[in-house]
Protein backbone atom coordinates (compact mmCIF):
# COMPACT_ATOMS: atom_id res chain seq x y z
CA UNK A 1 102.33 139.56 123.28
CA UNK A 2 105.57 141.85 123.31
CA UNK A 3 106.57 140.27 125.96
CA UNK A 4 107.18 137.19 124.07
CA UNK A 5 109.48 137.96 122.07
CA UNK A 6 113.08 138.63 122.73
CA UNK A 7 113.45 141.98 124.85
CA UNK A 8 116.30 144.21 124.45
CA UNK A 9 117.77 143.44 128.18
CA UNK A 10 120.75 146.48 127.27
CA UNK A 11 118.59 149.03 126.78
CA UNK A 12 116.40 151.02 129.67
CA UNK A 13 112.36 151.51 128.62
CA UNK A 14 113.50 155.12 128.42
CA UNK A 15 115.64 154.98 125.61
CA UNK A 16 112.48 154.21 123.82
CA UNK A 17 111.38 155.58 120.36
CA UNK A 18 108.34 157.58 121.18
CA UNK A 19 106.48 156.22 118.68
CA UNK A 20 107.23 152.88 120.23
CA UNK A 21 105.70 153.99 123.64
CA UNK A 22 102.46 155.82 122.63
CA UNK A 23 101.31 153.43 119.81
CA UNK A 24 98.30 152.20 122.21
CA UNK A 25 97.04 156.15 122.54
CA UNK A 26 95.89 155.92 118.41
CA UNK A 27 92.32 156.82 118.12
CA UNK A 28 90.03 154.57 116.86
CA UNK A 29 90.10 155.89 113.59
CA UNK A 30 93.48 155.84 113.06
CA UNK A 31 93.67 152.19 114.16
CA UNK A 32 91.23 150.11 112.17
CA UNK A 33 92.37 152.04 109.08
CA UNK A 34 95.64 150.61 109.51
CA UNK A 35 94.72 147.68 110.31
CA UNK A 36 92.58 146.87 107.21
CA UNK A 37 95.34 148.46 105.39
CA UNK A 38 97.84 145.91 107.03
CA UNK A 39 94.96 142.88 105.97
CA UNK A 40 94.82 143.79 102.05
CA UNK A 41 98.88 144.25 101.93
CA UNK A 42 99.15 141.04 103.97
CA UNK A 43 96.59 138.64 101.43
CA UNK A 44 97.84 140.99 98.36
CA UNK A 45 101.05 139.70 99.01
CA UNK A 46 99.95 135.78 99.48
CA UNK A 47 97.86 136.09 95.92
CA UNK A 48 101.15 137.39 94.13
CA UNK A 49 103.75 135.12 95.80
CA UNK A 50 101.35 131.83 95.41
CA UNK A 51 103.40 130.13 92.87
CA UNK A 52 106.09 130.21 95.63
CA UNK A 53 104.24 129.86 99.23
CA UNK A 54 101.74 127.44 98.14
CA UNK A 55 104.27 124.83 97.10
CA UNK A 56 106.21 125.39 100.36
CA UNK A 57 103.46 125.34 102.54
CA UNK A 58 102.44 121.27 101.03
CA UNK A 59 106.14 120.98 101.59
CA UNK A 60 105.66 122.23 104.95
CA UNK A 61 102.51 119.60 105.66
CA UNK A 62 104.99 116.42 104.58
CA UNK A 63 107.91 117.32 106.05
CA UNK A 64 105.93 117.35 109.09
CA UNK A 65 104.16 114.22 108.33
CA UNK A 66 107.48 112.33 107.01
CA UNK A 67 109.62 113.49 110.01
CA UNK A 68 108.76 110.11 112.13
CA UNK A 69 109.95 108.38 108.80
CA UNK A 70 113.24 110.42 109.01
CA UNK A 71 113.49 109.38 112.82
CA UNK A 72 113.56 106.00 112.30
CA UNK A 73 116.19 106.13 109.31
CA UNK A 74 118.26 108.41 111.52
CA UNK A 75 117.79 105.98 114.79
CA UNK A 76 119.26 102.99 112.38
CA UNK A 77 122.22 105.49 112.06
CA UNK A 78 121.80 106.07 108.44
CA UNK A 79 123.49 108.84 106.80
CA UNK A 80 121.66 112.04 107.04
CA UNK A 81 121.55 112.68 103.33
CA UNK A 82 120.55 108.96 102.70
CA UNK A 83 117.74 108.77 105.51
CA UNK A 84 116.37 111.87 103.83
CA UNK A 85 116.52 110.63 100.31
CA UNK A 86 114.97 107.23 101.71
CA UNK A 87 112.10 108.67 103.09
CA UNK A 88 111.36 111.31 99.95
CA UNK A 89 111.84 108.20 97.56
CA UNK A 90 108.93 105.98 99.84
CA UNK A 91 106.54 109.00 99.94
CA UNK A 92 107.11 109.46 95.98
CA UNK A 93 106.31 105.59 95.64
CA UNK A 94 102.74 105.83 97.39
CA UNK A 95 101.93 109.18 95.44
CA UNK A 96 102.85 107.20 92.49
CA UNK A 97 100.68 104.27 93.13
CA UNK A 98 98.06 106.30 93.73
CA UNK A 99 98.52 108.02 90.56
CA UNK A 100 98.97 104.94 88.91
CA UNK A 101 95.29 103.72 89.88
CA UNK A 102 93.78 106.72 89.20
CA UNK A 103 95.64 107.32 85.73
CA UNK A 104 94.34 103.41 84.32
CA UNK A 105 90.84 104.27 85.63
CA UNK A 106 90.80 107.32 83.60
CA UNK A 107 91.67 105.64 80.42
CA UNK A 108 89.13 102.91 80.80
CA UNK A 109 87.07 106.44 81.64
CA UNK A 110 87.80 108.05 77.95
CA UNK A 111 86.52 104.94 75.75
CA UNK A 112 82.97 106.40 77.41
CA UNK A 113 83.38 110.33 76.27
CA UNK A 114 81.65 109.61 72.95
CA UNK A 115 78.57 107.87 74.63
CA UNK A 116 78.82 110.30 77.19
CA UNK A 117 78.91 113.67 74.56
CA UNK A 118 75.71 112.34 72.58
CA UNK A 119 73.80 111.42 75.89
CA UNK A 120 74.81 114.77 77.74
CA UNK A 121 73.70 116.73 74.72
CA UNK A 122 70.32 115.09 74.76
CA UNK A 123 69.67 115.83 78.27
CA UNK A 124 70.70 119.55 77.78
CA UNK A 125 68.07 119.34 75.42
CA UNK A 126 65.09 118.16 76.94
CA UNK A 127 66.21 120.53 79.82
CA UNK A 128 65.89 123.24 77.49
CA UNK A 129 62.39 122.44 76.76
CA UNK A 130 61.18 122.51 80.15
CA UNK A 131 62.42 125.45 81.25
CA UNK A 132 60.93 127.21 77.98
CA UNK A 133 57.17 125.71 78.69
CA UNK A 134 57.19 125.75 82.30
CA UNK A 135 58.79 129.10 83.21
CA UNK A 136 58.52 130.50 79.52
CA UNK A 137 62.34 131.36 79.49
CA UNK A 138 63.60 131.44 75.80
CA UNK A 139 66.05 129.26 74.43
CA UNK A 140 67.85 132.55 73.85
CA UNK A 141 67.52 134.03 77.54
CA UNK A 142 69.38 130.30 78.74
CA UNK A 143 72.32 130.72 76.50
CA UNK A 144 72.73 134.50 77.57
CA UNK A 145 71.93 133.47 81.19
CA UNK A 146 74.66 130.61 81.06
CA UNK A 147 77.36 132.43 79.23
CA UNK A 148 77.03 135.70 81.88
CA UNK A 149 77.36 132.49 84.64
CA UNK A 150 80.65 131.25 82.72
CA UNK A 151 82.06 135.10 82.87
CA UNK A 152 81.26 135.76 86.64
CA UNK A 153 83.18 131.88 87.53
CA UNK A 154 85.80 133.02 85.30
CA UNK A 155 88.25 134.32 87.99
CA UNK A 156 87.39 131.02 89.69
CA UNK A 157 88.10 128.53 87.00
CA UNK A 158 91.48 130.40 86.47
CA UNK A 159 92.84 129.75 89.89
CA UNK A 160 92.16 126.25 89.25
CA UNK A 161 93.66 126.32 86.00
CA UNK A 162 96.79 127.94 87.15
CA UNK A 163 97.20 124.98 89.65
CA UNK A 164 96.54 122.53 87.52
CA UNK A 165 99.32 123.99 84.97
CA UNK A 166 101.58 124.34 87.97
CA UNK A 167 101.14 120.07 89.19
CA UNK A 168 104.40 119.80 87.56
CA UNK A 169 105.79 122.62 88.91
CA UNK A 170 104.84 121.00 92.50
CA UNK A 171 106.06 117.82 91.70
CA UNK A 172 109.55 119.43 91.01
CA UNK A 173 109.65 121.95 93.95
CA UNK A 174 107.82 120.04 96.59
CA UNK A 175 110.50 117.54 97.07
CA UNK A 176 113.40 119.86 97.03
CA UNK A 177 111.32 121.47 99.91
CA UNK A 178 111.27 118.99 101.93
CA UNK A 179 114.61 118.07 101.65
CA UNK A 180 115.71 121.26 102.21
CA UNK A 181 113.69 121.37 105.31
CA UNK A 182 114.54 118.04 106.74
CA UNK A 183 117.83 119.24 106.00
CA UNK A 184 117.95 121.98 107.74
CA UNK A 185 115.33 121.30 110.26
CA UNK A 186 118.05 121.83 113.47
CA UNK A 187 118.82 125.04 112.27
CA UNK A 188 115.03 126.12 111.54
CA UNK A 189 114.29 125.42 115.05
CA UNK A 190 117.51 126.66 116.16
CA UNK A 191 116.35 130.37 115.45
CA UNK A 192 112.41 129.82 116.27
CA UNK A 193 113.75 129.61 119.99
CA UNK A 194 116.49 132.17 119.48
CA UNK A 195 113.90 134.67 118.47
CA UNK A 196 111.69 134.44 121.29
CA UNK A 197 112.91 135.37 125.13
CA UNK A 198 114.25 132.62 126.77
CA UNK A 199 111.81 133.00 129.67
CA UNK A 200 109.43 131.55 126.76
CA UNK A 201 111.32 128.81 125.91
CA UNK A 202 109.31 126.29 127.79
CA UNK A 203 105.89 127.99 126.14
CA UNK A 204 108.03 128.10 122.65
CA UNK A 205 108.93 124.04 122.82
CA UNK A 206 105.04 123.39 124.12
CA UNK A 207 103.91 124.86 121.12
CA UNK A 208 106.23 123.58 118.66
CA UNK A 209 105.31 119.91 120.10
CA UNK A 210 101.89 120.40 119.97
CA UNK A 211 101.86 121.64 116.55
CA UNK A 212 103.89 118.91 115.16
CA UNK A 213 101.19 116.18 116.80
CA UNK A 214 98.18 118.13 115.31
CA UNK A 215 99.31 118.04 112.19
CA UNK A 216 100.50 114.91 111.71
CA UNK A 217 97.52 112.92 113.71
CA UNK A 218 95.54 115.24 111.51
CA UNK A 219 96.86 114.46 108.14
CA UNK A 220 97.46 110.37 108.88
CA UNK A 221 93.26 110.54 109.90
CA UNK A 222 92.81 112.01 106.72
CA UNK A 223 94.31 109.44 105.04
CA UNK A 224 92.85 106.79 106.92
CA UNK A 225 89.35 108.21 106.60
CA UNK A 226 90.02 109.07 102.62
CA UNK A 227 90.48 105.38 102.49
CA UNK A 228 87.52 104.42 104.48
CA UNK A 229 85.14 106.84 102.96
CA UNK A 230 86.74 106.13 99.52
CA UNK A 231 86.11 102.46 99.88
CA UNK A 232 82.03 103.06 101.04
CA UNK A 233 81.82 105.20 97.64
CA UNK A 234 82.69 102.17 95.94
CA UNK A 235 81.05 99.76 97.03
CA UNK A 236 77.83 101.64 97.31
CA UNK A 237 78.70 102.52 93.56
CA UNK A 238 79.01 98.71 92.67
CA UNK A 239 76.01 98.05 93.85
CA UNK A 240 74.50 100.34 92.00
CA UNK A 241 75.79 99.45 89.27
CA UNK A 242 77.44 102.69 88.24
CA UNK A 243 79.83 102.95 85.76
CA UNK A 244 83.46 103.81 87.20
CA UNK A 245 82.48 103.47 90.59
CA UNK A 246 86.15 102.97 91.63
CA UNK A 247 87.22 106.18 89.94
CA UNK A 248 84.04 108.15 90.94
CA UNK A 249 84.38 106.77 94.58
CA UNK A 250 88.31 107.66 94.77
CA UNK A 251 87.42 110.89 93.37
CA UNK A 252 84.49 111.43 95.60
CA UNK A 253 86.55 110.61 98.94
CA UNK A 254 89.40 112.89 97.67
CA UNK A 255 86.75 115.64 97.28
CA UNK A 256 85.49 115.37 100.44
CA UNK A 257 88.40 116.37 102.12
CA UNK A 258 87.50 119.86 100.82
CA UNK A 259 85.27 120.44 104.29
CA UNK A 260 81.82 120.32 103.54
CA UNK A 261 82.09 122.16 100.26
CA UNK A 262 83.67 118.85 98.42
CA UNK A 263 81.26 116.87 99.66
CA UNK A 264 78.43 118.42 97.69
CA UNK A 265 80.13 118.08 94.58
CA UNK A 266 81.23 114.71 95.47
CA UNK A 267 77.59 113.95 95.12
CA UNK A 268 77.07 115.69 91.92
CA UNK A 269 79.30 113.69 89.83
CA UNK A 270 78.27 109.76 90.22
CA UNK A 271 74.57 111.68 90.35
CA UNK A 272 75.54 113.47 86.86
CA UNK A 273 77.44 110.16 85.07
CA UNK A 274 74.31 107.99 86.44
CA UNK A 275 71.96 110.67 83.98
CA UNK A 276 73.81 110.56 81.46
CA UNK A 277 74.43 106.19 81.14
CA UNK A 278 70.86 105.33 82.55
CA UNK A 279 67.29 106.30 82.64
CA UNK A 280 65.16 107.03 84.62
CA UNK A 281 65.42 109.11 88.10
CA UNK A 282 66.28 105.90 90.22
CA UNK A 283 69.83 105.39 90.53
CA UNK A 284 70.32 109.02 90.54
CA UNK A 285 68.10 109.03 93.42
CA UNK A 286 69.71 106.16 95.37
CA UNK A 287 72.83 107.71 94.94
CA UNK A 288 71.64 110.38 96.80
CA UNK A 289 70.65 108.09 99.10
CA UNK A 290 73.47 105.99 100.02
CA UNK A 291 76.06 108.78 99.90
CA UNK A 292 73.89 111.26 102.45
CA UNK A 293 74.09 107.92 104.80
CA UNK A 294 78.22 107.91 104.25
CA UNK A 295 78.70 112.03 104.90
CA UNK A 296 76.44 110.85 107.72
CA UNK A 297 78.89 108.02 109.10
CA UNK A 298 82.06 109.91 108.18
CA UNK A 299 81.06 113.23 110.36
CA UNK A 300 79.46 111.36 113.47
CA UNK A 301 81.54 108.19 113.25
CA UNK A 302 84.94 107.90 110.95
CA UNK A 303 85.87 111.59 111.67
CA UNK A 304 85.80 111.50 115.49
CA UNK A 305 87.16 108.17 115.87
CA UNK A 306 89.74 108.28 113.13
CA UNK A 307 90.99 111.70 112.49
CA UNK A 308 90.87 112.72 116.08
CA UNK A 309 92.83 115.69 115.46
CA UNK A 310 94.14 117.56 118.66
CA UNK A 311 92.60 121.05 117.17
CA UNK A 312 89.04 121.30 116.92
CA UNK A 313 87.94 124.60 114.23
CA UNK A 314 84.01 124.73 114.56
CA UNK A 315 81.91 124.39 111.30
CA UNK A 316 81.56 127.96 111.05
CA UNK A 317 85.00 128.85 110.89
CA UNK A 318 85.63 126.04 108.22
CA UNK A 319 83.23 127.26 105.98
CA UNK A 320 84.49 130.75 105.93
CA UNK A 321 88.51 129.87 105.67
CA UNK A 322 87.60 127.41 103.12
CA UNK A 323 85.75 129.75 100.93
CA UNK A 324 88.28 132.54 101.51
CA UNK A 325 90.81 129.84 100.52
CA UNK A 326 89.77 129.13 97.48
CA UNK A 327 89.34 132.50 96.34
CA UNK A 328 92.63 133.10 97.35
CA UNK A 329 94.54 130.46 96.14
CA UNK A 330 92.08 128.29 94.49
CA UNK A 331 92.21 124.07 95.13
CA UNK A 332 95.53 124.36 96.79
CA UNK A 333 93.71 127.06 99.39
CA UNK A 334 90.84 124.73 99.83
CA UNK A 335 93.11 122.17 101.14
CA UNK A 336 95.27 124.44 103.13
CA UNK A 337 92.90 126.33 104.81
CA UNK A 338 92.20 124.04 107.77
CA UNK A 339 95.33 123.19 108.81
CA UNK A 340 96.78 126.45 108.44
CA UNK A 341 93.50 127.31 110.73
CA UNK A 342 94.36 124.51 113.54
CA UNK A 343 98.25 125.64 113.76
CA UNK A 344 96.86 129.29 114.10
CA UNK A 345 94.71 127.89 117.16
CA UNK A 346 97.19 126.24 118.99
CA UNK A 347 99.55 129.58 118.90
CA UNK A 348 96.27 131.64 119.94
CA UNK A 349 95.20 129.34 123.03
CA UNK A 350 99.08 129.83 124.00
CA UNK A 351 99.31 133.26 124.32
CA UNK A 352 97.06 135.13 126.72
CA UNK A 353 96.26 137.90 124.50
CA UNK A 354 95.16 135.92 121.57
CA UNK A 355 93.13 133.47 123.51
CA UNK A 356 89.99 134.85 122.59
CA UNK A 357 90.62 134.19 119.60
CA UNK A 358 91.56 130.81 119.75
CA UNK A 359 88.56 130.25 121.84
CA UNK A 360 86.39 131.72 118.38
CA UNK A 361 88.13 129.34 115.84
CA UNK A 362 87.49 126.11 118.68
CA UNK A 363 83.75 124.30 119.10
CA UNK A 364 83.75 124.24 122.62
CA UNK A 365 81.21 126.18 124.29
CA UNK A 366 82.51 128.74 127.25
CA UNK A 367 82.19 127.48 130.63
CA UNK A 368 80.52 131.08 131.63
CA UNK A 369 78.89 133.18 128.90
CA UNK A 370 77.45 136.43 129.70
CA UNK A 371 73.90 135.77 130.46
CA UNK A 372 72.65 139.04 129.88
CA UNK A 373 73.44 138.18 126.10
CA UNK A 374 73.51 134.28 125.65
CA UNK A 375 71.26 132.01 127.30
CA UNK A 376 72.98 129.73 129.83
CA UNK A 377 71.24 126.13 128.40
CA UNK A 378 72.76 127.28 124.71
CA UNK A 379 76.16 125.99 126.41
CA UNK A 380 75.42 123.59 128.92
CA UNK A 381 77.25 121.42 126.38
CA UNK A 382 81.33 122.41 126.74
CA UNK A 383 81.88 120.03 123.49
CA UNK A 384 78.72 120.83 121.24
CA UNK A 385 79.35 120.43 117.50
CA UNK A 386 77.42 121.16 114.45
CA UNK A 387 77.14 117.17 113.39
């Protein structure tokens, strides 16, 4: 991977630190020490400089998927300033509409709190009871057993807290981001191919390209399949006859970009409101039903066909970066996580001695696995997937 980089074409091999030379001789011990190390100091520093990276990195995402939009403006031979401004202002107009739905349907959403308070209260109740004469667990042991459960999802709810308090915060710094970086985009790019050895420039530019497709096919699929799979929430809502099923379905559709973690509690809360505002186990039930049918559709149907991103990261891997996400940077991680994960991928399947490693975050299986370990018919499929 040295090799990559810009070499120092002035200066022999010999002139060499020694250090430099012999790093590859260090004992096992001595390496994976420092390489931990090198881990904690490397997410020690993300968790303290969140506030900063995680607004830049959304920035980062946008820029990326409004550069087309920039393109055009610049192709009519608008000012570069203007085009810029133009294409913030018409990303700031959809966010708002969004907003703007979301915001009425919340409203409509609070005239239900009181209903929703006595009803919820009830139902806490008679769960109470059942636990006490079926598994004879006081009323005492609950409350203790909840309030130790609040304590240990403390940490959790904090994170989410924290980016919740810092929306406006985001809403301030994520455009100046992306101006800045529209702005400044030749000069960005300028110095990524500067930095490397010109002998990599073609490998550099390859990358670069391929990154900038990935993430925007990726993100425009989301979008389209947020749309898709928000408008199946509703309906199936509607028919239901569940209360707020637009706002529960947008909400439901947003969750489940969160990979397979936000689709769970996407579930959960139409399931929940349906308890509280009707009785019986019915609707609840067929709920269940009809939103286990959409996950369905959306992983074997809408996600293939729609998102079709160029970057593949298997189930496994999405689980784990997702999680690890979240704890470090709550919400904002969750979201992150996978496309931080695909650019990582396309870098890895570039260089030779990271392609291992690209090969581990992918879902194709190898071509030749060792058969003394793996049996041969476990990847006779090259493009098996989990769903």
């Amino acid at each position: 991977m040295g090799l990559f980089f810009k070499s120092r074409k002035h200066a022999p091999a010999s002139e060499l630190p020694d250090w430099f030379s012999v790093r590859d001789g260090f004992p096992f011990y001595i390496k994976a020490p420092m390489v931990l190390i090198g881990l904690y100091l490397f997410f020690y520093i993300l968790n303290e400089l969140q506030e900063i990276i995680v607004p830049f990195a959304f920035a980062g995402l946008i820029a990326v998927l409004l550069n087309p939009v920039y393109n055009r403006f610049q192709k009519w031979k608008f000012n570069k300033i203007l085009a810029i401004v133009l294409t913030i202002f018409i990303a700031v107009l959809v966010v708002a509409g969004i907003m703007f739905f979301l915001s009425s349907q919340i409203v409509q959403f609070g005239d239900m709190i009181p209903q929703l308070e006595k009803k919820t209260i009830k139902l806490l109740g008679n769960l109470q009871e059942w636990l006490s004469s079926t598994f004879g667990i006081s009323t005492e042991k609950q409350m203790s057993m909840l309030d130790e459960a609040i304590n240990n999802s403390r940490t959790y709810v904090g994170k989410t807290v924290n980016t919740l308090f810092g929306i406006i915060s985001f809403f301030v710094l994520i455009p100046l981001y992306i101006f800045l970086l529209l702005f400044y985009k030749p000069l960005i790019l300028n110095f990524i191919f500067e930095v490397f050895d010109e002998n990599n420039s073609e490998q550099v530019a390859e990358i670069l390209q391929e990154t900038k497709g990935a993430v925007q096919s990726y993100i425009v699929g989301l979008m389209i399949e947020t749309t898709i799979v928000a408008t199946l929430n509703s309906i199936a809502l509607l028919i239901l006859g569940v209360p707020y099923a637009l706002l529960l379905g947008v909400i439901g559709a947003i969750l489940n970009l969160i990979p397979y973690i936000g689709g769970i509690i996407a579930i959960a809360l139409p399931v929940l409101i349906s308890f509280i505002t009707k009785d019986g186990y019915t609707t609840p039930l067929l709920i269940i039903g009809a939103y286990t049918v959409i996950q369905f559709l959306d992983n074997n149907i809408i996600v293939p066909r729609v998102v079709s991103s160029k970057v593949s990261v298997n189930a496994l891997i999405s689980i784990l970066v997702v999680l690890l996400g979240g704890t470090l940077w709550g919400v904002s991680g969750m979201f992150l996580s996978i496309p931080f994960v695909a650019v990582l991928k396309i870098i890895f399947d570039r260089i030779d001695e990271l392609k291992p490693w690209g090969k581990l975050l992918g879902d194709t299986m190898p071509d030749d696995p060792p058969a003394k370990v793996v049996n041969p018919s476990e990847a006779e499929d090259k493009e098996r997937t989990l769903f």
